[in-house]
Protein backbone atom coordinates (compact mmCIF):
# COMPACT_ATOMS: atom_id res chain seq x y z
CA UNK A 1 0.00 0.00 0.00
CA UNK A 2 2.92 2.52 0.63
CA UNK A 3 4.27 1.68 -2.99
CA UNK A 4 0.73 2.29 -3.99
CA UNK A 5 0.85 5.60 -2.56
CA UNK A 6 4.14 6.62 -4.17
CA UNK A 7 2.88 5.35 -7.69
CA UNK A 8 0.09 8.11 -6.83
CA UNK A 9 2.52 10.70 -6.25
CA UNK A 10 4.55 9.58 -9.29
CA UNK A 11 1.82 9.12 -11.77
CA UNK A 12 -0.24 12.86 -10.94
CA UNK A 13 3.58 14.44 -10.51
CA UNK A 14 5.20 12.96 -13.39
CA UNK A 15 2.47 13.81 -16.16
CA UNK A 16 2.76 17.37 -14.66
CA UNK A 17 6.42 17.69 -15.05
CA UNK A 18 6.14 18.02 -11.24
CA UNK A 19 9.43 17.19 -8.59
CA UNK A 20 7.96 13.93 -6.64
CA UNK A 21 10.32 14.79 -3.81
CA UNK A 22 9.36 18.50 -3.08
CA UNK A 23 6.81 19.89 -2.18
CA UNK A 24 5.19 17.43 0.22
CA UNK A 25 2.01 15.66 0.15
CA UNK A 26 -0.99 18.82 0.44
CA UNK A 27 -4.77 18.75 -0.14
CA UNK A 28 -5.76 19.94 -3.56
CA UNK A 29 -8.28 22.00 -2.57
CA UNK A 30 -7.02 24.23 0.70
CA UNK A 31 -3.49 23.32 -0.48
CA UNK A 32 -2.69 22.94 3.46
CA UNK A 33 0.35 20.44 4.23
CA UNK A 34 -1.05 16.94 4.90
CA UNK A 35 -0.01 15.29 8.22
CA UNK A 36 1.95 12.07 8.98
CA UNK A 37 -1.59 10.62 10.08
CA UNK A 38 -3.52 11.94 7.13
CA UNK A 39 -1.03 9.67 4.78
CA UNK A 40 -1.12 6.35 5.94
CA UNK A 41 -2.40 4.17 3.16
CA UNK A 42 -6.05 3.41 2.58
CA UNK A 43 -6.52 3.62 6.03
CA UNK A 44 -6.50 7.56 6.71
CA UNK A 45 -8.97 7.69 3.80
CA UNK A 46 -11.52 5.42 5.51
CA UNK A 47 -10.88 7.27 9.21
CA UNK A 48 -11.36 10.61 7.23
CA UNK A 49 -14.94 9.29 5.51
CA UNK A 50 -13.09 9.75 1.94
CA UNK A 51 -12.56 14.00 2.84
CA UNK A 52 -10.00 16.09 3.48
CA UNK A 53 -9.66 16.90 7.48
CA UNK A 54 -9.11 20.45 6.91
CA UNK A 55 -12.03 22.25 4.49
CA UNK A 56 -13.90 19.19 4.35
CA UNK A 57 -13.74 18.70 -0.08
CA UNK A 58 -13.68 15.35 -0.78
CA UNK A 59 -10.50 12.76 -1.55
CA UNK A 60 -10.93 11.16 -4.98
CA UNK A 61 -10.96 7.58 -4.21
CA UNK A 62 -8.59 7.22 -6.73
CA UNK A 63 -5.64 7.26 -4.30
CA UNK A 64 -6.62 4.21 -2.28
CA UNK A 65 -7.74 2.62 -4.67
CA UNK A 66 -4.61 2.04 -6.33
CA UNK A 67 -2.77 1.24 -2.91
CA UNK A 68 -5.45 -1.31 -2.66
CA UNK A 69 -5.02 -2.62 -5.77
CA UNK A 70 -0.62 -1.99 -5.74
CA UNK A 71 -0.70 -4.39 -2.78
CA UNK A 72 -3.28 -6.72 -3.32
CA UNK A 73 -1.21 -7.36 -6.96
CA UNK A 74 2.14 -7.29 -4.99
CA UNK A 75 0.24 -9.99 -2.91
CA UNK A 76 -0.63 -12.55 -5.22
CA UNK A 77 1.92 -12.25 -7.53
CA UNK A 78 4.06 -14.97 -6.06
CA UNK A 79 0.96 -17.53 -5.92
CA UNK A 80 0.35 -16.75 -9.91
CA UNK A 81 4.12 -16.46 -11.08
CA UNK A 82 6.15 -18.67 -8.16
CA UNK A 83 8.70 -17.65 -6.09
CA UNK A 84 11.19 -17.49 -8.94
CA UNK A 85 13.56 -14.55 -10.34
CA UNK A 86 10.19 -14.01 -12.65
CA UNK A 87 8.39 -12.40 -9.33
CA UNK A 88 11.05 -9.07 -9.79
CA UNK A 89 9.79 -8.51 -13.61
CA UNK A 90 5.66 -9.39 -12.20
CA UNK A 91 6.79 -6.39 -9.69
CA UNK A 92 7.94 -4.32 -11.87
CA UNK A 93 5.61 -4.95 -14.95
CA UNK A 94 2.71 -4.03 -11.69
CA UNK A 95 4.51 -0.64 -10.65
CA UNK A 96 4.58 0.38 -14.12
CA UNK A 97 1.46 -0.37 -14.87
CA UNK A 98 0.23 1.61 -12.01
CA UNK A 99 1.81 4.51 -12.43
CA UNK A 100 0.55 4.48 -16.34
CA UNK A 101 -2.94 3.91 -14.63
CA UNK A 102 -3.02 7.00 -12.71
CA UNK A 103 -1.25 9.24 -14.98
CA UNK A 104 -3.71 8.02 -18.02
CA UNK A 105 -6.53 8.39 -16.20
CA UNK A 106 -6.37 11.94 -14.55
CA UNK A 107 -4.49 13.72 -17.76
CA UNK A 108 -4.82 11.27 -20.32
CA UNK A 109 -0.86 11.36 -20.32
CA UNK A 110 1.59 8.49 -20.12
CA UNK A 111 4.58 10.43 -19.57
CA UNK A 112 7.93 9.25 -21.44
CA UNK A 113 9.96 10.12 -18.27
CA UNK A 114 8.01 7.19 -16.68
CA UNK A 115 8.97 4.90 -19.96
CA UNK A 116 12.38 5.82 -20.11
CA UNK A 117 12.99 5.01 -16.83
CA UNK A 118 11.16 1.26 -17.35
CA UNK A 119 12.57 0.77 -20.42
CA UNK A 120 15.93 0.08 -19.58
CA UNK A 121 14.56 -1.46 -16.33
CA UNK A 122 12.59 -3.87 -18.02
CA UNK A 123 15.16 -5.05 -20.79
CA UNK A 124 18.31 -5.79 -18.26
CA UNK A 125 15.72 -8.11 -16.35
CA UNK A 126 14.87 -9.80 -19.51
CA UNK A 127 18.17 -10.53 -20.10
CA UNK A 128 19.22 -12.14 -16.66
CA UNK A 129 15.13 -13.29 -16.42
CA UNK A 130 14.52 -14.08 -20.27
CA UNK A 131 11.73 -15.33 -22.11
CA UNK A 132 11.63 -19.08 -24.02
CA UNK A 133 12.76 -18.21 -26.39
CA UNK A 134 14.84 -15.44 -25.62
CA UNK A 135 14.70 -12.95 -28.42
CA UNK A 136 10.69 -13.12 -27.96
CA UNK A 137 11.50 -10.04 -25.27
CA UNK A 138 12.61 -8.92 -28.96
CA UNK A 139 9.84 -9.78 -31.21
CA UNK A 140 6.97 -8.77 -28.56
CA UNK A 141 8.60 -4.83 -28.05
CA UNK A 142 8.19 -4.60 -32.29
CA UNK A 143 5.21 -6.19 -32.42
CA UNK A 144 3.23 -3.88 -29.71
CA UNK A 145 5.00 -1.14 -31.24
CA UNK A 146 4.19 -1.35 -35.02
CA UNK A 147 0.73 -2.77 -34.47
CA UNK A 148 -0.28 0.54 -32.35
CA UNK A 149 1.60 2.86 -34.76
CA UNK A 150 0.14 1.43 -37.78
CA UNK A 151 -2.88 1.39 -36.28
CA UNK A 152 -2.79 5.36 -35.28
CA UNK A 153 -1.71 5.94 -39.25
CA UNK A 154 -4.64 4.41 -39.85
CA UNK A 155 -6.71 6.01 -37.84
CA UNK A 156 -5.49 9.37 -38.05
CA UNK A 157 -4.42 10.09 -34.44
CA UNK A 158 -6.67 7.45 -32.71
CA UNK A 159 -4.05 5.93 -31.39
CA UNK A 160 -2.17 8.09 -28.95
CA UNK A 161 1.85 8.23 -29.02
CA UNK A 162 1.83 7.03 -25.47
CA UNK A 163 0.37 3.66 -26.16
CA UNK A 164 2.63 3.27 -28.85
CA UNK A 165 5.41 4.10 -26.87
CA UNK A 166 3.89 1.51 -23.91
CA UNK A 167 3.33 -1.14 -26.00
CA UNK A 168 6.79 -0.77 -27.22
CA UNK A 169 7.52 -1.74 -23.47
CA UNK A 170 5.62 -3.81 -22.72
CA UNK A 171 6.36 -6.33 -25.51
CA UNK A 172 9.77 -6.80 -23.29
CA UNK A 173 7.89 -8.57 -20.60
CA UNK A 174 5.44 -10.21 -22.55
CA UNK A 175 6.88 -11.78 -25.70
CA UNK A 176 4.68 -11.02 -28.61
CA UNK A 177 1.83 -13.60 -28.63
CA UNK A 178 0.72 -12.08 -24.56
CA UNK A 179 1.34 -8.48 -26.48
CA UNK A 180 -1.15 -9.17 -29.11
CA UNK A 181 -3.51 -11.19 -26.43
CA UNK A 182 -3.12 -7.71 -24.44
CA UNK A 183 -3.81 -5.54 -27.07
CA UNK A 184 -6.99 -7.58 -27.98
CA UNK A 185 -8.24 -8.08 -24.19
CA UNK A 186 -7.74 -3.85 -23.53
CA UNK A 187 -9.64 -3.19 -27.26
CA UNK A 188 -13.00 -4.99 -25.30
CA UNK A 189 -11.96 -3.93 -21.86
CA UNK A 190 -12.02 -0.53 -23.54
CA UNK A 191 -14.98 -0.84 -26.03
CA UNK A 192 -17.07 -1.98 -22.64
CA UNK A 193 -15.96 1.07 -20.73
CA UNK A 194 -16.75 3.33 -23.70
CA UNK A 195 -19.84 2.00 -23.77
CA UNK A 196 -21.00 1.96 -20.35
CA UNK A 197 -19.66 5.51 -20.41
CA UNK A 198 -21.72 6.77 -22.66
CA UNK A 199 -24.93 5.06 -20.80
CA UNK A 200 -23.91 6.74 -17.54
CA UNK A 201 -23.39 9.76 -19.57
CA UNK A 202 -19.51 9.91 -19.01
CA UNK A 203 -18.74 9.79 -22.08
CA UNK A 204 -19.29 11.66 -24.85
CA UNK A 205 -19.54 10.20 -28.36
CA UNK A 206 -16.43 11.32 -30.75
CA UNK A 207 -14.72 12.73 -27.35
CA UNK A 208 -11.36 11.38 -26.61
CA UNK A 209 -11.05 8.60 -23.64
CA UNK A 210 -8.38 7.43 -21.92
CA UNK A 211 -7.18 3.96 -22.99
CA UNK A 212 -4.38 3.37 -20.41
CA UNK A 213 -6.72 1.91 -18.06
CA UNK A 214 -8.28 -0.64 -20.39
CA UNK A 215 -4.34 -1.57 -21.38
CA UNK A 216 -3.34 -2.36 -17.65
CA UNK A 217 -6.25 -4.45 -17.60
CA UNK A 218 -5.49 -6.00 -20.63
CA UNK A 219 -1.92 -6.61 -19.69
CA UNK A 220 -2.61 -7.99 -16.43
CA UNK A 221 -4.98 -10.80 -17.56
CA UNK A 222 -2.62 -11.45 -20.27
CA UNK A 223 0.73 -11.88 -18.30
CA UNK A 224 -0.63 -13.60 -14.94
CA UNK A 225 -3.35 -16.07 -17.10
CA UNK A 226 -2.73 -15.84 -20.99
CA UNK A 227 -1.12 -18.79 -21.87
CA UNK A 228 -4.36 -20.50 -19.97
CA UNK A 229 -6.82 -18.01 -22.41
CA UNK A 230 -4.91 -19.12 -25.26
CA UNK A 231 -5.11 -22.98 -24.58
CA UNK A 232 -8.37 -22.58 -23.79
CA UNK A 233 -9.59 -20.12 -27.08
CA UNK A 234 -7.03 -23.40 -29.17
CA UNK A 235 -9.34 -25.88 -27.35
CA UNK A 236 -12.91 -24.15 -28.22
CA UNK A 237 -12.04 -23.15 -31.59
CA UNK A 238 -10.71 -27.05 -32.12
CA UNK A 239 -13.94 -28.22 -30.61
């Protein structure tokens, strides 16, 4: 949950070319310092009732929600991946991912600070970690990046350069049939979304939406339980 919090601070900073040292933690609102006690994970959020202590505005839920979700992922990731040397690159693929989640869904950025900083990350574990066989790490980065850029040639810009850019990435930790399972798994994750959105009235037909979020969801499913998807899509399709 405390890594959860820092991927807040580095996601909302980050995107706004902000230090994530200095200044410390304030509210948004009355921009008053927060305390030691007001930044304990999840937890001061549910003693506070979801509001800031001081002039009362409410927290976006967004904040513990992702240190729920950082450690509940840090959690499990041993039971779905073992405890082998491919638990650091399930770690790491998680904080990225949770940073992009943040940053994607509050200014529909994914910075390229945060990918240049996970790029190299990502490539020296592949090397010491690698896939079977080990230029997939290869294969997957070119695959998730031409099949977003072509796409956004296509489309004329509906593809933005930060998903390219991401995809680019995350083809390093996936290989590139679990990039092109992810890609297909965040096109419905995001085609539902849209949809509810626009039933809720959140979203606005023609309107830009964020498609980080659908990605990380995407991504997930793909790395922790693709290869079962894809034996079981082989087994259907066979039957």
């Amino acid at each position: 949950m405390v890594l959860g919090s820092f991927f807040n601070v580095v996601g909302i900073r980050v995107a706004l070319k902000k230090s994530i040292v200095y200044p410390h933690s304030t509210c948004p609102n009355c921009k008053i310092q927060l305390k030691p006690k007001e930044l304990i994970p999840v937890f001061s959020y549910l003693l506070q009732i979801g509001k800031c202590k001081n002039c009362g505005v409410k927290i976006s839920p967004l904040y513990a929600t992702v240190e729920m979700v950082t450690a509940i992922l840090f959690t499990i990731s041993p039971v779905l991946v073992g405890w082998s040397k491919e638990l650091i690159v399930s770690w790491t693929l998680v904080s990225l991912l949770m940073i992009i989640f943040v940053s994607d869904l509050k200014y529909m950025i994914i910075p390229d600070r945060v990918l240049l900083f996970f790029a190299p990350l990502v490539l020296i574990e592949r090397i010491f970690i690698p896939l079977t066989p080990w230029w997939d790490m290869l294969l997957g980065s070119a695959v998730g990046f031409s099949l977003l850029f072509v796409i956004a040639l296509v489309s004329r810009g509906g593809m933005g350069g930060g998903d390219i850019k991401l995809y680019a990435v995350l083809g390093l930790v996936l290989g590139w049939k679990l990039t092109l399972l992810s890609f297909f798994l965040a096109t419905i994750i995001g085609t539902l979304i849209g949809v509810f959105g626009m039933l809720i009235g959140k979203v606005q037909r023609g309107k830009p939406m964020p498609f980080g979020p659908a990605i990380v969801l995407g991504t997930l499913l793909a790395y922790y339980f693709g290869e079962d998807i894809i034996n079981w899509y082989l087994n259907f399709v066979i039957l």
